[in-house]
C-alpha atoms as a PDB file:
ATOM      1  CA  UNK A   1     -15.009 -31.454 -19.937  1.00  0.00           C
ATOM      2  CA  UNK A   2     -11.097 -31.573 -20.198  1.00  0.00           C
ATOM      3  CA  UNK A   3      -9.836 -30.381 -23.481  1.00  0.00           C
ATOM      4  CA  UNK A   4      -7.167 -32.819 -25.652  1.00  0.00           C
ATOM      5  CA  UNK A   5      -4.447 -30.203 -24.198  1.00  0.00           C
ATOM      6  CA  UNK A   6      -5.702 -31.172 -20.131  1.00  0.00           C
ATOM      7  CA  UNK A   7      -5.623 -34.950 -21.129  1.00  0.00           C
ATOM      8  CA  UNK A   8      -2.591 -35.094 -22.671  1.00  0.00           C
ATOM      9  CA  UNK A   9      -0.535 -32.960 -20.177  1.00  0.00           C
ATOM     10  CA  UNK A  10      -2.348 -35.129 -17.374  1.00  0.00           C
ATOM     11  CA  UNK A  11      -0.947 -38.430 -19.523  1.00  0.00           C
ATOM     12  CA  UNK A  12       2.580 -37.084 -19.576  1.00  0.00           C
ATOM     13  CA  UNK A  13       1.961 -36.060 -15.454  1.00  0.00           C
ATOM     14  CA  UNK A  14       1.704 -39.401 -14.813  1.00  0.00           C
ATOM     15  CA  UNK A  15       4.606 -40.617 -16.393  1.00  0.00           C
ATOM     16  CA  UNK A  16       6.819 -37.290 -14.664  1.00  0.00           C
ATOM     17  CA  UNK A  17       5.370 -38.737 -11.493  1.00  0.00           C
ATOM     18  CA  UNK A  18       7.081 -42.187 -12.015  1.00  0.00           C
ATOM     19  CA  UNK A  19      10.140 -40.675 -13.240  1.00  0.00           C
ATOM     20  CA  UNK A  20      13.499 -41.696 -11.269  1.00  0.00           C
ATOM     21  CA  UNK A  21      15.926 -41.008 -13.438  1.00  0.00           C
ATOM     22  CA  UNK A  22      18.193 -39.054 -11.315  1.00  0.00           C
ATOM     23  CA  UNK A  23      19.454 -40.698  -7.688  1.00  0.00           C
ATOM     24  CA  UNK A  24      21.071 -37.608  -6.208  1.00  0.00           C
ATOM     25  CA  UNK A  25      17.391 -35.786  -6.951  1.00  0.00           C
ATOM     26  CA  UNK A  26      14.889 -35.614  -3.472  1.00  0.00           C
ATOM     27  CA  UNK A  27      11.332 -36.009  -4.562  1.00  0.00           C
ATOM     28  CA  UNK A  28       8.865 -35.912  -4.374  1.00  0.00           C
ATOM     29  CA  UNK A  29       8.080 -34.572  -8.541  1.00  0.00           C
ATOM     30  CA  UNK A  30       6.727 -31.083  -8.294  1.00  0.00           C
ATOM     31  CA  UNK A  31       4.856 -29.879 -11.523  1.00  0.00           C
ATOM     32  CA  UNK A  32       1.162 -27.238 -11.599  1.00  0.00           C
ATOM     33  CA  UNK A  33      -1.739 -28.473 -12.471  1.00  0.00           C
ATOM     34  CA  UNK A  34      -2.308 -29.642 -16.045  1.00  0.00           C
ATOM     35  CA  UNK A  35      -3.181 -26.338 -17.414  1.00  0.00           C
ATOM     36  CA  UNK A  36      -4.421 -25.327 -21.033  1.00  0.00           C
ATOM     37  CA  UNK A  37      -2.587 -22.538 -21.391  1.00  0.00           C
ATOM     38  CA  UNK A  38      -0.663 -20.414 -24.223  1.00  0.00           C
ATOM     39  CA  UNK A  39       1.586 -18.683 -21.610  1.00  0.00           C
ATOM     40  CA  UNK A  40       4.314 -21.164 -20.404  1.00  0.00           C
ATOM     41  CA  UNK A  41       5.784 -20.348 -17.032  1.00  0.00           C
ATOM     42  CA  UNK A  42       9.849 -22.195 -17.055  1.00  0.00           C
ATOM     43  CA  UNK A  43      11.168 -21.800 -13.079  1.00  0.00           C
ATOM     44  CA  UNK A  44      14.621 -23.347 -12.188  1.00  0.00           C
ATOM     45  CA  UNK A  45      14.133 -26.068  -9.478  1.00  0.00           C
ATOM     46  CA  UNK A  46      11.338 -26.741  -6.695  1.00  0.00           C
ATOM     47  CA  UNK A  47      13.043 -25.617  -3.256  1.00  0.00           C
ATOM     48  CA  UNK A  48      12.688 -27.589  -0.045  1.00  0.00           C
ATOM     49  CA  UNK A  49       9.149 -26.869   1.093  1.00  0.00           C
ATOM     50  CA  UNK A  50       7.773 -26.881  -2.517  1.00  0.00           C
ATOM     51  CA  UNK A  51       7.711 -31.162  -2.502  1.00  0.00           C
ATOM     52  CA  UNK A  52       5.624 -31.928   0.877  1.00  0.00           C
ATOM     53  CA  UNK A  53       3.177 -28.701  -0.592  1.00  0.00           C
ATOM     54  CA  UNK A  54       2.834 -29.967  -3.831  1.00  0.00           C
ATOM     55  CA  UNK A  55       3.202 -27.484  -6.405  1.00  0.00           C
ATOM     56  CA  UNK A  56       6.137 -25.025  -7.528  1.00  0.00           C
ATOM     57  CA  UNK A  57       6.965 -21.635  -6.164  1.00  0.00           C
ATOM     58  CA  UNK A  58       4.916 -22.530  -2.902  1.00  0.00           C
ATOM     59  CA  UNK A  59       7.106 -20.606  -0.809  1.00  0.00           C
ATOM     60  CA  UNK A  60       9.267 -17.171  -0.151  1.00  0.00           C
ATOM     61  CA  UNK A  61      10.275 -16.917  -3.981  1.00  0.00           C
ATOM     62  CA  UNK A  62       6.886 -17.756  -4.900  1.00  0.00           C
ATOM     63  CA  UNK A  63       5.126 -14.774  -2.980  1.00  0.00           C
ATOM     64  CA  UNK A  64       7.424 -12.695  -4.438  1.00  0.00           C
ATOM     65  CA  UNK A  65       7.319 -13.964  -7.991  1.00  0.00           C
ATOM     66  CA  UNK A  66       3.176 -13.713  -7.607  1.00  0.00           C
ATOM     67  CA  UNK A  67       3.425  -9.876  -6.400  1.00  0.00           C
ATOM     68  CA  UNK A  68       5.552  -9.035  -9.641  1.00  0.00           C
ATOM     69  CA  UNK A  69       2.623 -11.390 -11.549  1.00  0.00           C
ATOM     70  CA  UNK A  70       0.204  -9.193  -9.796  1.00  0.00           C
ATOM     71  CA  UNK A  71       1.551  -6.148 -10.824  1.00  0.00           C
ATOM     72  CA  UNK A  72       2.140  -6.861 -14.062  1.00  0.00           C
ATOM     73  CA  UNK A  73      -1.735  -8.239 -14.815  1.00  0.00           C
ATOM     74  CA  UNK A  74      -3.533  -5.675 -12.843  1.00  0.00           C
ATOM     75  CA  UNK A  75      -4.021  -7.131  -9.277  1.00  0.00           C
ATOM     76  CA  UNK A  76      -4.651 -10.882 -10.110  1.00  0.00           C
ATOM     77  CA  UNK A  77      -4.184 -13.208  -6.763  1.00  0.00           C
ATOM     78  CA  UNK A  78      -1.856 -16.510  -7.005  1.00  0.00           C
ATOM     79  CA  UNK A  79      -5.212 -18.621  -7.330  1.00  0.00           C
ATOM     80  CA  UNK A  80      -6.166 -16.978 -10.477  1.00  0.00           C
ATOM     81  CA  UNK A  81      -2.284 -16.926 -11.711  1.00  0.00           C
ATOM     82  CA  UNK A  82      -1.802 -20.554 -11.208  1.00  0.00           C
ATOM     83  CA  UNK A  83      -5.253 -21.085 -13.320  1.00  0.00           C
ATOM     84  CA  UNK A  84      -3.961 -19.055 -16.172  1.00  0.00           C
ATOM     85  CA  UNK A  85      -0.400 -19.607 -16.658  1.00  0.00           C
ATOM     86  CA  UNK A  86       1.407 -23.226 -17.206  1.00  0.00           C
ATOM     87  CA  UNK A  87       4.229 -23.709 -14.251  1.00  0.00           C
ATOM     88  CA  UNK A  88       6.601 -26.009 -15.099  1.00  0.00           C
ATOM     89  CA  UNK A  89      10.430 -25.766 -14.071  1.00  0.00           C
ATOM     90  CA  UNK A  90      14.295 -26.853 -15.600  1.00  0.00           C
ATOM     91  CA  UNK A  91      14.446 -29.783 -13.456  1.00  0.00           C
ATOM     92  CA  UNK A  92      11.008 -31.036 -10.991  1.00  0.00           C
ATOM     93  CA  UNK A  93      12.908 -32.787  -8.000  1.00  0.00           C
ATOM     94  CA  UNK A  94      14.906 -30.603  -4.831  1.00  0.00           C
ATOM     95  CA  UNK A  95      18.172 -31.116  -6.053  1.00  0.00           C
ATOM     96  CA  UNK A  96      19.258 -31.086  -2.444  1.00  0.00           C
ATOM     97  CA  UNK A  97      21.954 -27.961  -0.692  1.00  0.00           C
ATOM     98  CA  UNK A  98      25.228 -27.446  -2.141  1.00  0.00           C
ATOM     99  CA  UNK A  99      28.220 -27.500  -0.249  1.00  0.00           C
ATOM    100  CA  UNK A 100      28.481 -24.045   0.291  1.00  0.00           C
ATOM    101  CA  UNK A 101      24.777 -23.116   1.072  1.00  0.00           C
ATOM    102  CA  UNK A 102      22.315 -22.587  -0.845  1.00  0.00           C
ATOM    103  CA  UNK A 103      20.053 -25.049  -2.896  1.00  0.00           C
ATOM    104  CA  UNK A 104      22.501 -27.159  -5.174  1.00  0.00           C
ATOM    105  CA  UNK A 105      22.246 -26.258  -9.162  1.00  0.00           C
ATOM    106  CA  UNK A 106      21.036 -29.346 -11.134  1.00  0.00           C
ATOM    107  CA  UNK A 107      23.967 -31.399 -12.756  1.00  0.00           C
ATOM    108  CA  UNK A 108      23.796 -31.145 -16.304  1.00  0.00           C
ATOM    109  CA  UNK A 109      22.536 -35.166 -16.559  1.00  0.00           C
ATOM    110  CA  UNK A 110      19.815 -34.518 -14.625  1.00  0.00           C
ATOM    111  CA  UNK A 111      19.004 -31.064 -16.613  1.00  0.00           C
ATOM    112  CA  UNK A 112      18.957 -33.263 -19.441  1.00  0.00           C
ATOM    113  CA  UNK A 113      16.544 -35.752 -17.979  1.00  0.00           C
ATOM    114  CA  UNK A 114      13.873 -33.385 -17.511  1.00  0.00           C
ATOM    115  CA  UNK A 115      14.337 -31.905 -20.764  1.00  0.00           C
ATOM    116  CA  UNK A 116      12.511 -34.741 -22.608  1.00  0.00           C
ATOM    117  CA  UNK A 117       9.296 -32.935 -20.453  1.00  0.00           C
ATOM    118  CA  UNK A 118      10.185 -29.105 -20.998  1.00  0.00           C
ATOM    119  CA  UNK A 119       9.898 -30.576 -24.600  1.00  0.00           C
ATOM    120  CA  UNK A 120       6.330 -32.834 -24.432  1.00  0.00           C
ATOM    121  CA  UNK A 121       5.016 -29.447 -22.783  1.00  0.00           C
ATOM    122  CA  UNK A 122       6.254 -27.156 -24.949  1.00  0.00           C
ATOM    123  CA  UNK A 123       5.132 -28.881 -27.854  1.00  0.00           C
ATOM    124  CA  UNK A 124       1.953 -29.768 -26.140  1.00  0.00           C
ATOM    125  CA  UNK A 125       0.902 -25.734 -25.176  1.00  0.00           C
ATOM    126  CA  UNK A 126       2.527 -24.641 -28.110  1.00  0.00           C
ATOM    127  CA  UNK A 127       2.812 -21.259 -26.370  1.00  0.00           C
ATOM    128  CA  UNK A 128       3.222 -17.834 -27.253  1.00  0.00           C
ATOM    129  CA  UNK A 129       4.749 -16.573 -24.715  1.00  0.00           C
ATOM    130  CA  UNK A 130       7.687 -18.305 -22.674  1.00  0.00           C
ATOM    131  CA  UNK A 131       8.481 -16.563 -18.995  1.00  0.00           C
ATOM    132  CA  UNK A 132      11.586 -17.553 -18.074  1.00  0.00           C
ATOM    133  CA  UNK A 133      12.028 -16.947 -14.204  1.00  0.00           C
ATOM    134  CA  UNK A 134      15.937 -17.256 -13.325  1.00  0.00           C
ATOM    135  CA  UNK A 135      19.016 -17.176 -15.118  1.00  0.00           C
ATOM    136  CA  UNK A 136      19.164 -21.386 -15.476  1.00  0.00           C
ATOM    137  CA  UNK A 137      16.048 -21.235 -16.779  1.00  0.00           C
ATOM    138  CA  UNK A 138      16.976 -18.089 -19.093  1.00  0.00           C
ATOM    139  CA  UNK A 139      19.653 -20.413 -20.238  1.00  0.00           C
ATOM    140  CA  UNK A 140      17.334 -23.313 -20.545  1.00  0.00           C
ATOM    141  CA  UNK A 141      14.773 -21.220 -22.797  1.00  0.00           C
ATOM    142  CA  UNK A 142      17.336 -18.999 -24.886  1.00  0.00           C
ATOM    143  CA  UNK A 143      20.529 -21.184 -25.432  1.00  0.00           C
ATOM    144  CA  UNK A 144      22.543 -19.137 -23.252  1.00  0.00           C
ATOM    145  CA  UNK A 145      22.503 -17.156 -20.203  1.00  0.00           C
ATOM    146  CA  UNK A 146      23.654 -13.785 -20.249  1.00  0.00           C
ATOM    147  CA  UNK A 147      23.719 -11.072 -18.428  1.00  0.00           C
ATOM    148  CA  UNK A 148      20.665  -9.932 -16.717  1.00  0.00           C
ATOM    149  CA  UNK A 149      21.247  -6.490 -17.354  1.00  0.00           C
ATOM    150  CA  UNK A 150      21.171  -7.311 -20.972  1.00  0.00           C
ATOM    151  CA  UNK A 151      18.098  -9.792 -21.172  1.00  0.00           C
ATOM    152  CA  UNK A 152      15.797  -8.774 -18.665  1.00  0.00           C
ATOM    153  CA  UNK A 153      13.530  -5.925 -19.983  1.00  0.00           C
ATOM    154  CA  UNK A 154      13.587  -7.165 -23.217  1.00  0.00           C
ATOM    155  CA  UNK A 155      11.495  -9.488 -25.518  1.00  0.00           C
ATOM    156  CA  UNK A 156      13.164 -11.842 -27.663  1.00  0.00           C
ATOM    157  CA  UNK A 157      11.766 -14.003 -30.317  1.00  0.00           C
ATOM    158  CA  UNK A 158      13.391 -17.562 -30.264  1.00  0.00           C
ATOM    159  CA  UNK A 159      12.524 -21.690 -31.293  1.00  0.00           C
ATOM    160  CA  UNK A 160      11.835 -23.643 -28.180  1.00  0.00           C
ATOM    161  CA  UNK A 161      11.465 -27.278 -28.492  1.00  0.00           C
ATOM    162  CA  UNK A 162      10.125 -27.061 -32.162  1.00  0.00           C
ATOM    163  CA  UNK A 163       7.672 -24.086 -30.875  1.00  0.00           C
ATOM    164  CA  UNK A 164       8.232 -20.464 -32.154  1.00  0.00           C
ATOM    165  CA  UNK A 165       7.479 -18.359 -29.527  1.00  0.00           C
ATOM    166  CA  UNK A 166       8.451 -14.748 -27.769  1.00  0.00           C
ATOM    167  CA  UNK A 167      10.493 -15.012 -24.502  1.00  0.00           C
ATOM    168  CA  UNK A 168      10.460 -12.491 -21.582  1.00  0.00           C
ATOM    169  CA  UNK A 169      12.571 -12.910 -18.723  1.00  0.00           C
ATOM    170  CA  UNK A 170      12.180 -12.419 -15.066  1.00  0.00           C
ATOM    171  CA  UNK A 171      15.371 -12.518 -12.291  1.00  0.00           C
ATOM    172  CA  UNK A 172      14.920 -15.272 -10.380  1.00  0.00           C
ATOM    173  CA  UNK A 173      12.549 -13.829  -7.074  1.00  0.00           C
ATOM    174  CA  UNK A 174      14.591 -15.550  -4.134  1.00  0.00           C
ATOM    175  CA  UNK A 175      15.931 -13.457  -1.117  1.00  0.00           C
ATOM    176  CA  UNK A 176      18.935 -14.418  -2.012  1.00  0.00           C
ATOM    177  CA  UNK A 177      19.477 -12.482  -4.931  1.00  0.00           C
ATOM    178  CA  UNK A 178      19.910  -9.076  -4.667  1.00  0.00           C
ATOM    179  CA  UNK A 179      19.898  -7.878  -8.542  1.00  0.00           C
ATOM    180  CA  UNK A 180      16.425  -7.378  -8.175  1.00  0.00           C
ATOM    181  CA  UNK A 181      16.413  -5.053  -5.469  1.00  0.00           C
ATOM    182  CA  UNK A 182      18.785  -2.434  -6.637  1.00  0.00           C
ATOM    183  CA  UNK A 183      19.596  -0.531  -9.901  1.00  0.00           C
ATOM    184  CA  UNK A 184      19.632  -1.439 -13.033  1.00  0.00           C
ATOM    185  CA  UNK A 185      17.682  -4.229 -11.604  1.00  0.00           C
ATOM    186  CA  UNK A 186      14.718  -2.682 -10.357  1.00  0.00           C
ATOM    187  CA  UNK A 187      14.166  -0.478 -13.656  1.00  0.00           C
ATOM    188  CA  UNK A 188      14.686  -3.298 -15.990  1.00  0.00           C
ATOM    189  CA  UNK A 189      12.125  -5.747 -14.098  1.00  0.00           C
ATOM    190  CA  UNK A 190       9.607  -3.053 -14.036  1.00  0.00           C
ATOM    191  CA  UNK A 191      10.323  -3.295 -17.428  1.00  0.00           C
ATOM    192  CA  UNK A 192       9.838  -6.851 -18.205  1.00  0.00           C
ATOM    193  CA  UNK A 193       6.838  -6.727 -16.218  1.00  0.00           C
ATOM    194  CA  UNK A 194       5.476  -4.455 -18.219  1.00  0.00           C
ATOM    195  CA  UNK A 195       5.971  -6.311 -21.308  1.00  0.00           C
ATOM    196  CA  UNK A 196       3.956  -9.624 -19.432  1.00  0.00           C
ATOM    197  CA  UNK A 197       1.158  -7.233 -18.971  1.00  0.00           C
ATOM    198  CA  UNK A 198       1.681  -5.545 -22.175  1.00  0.00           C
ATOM    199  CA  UNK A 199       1.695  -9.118 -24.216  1.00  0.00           C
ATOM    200  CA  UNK A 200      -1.391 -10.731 -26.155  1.00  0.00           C
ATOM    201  CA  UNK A 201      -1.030 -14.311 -24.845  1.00  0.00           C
ATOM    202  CA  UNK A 202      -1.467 -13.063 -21.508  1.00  0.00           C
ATOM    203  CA  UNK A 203      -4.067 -10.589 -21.613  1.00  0.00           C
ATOM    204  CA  UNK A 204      -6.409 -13.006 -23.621  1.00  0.00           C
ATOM    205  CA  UNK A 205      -5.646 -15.336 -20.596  1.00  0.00           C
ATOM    206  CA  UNK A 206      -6.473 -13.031 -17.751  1.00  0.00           C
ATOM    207  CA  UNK A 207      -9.217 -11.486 -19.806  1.00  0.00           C
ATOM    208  CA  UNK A 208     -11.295 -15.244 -20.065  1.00  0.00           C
ATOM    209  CA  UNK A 209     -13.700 -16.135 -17.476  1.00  0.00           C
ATOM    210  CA  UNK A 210     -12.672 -18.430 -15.265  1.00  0.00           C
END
């Protein structure tokens, strides 16, 4: 039977679903599963693939962000992952490709837009541990950005949306990005991933039965 957590988040699904608040957006929505969770996964954007698939980091970023998951909770596949953490993102739509190349960052309208979820979530889960996967979405969760060198590898303590919670942050897993792949980068996300492992939230979740 669904607990009150699964009903609500599939009430406020629905209404995400309808949502066409921002024009320039490409849906279709992309949110996980409505799961009951205390760790609360915050991505940046679905890419282009991640719409006709249905669900966020379906793609290149995603295998990569589900081998550092992996390694972090002991050798736990994507299916398991996805059943344990809470996926949700800084804006749900393909915002489309810039100019330049590359997926176009969110306008800060339509940032705002999808707020008003990041917050019915939040409050919702009321989790204790926020991952924040990118540095929009570290900005989204902390206030500010920063430098990765200085935030990821760390745990900070921090009020999201009314929730006190702990905050770990993860560079964003695209092949674009290189920080990830070279030094300081590749000490300080062993680092961070060693925290996610290390934290209680998540391994009460990866220590329930399924």
């Amino acid at each position: 039977m669904p607990t009150g957590v699964v009903r609500k988040l599939r009430t406020l699904h629905r209404e995400l679903d309808g949502c066409q608040l921002c024009p320039n957006m490409i849906g279709p929505v992309v949110h996980g599963p409505p799961v009951d969770s205390r760790v609360l996964l915050v991505g940046q954007a679905p890419g282009p693939h991640e719409g006709g698939i249905g669900k966020p980091f379906a793609w290149t970023a995603g295998k990569t962000l589900f081998k550092w998951l992996a390694q972090a909770m002991g050798g736990a596949d994507e299916a398991m992952i996805r059943d344990r953490v809470y996926f949700t993102a800084v804006a749900r739509c393909f915002p489309g490709k810039a100019k330049g190349g590359g997926d176009r960052r969110p306008d800060d309208d339509e940032i705002l837009n999808c707020r008003r979820y990041l917050d019915a979530e939040t409050k919702i889960l009321a989790p204790e541990l926020v991952l924040a996967v990118g540095s929009m979405a570290i900005g989204e969760v902390l206030g500010h950005a920063g430098k990765l060198d200085q935030i990821v590898g760390t745990q900070r303590r921090t009020v999201y949306h009314a929730v006190e919670t702990d905050v770990i942050a993860l560079p964003h897993p695209s092949g674009a990005s290189t920080w990830h792949r070279r030094e300081p980068g590749i000490a300080l996300l062993a680092k961070a991933l060693g925290l996610v492992g290390e934290h209680p939230a998540m391994r009460r979740a990866f220590e329930r039965k399924p």
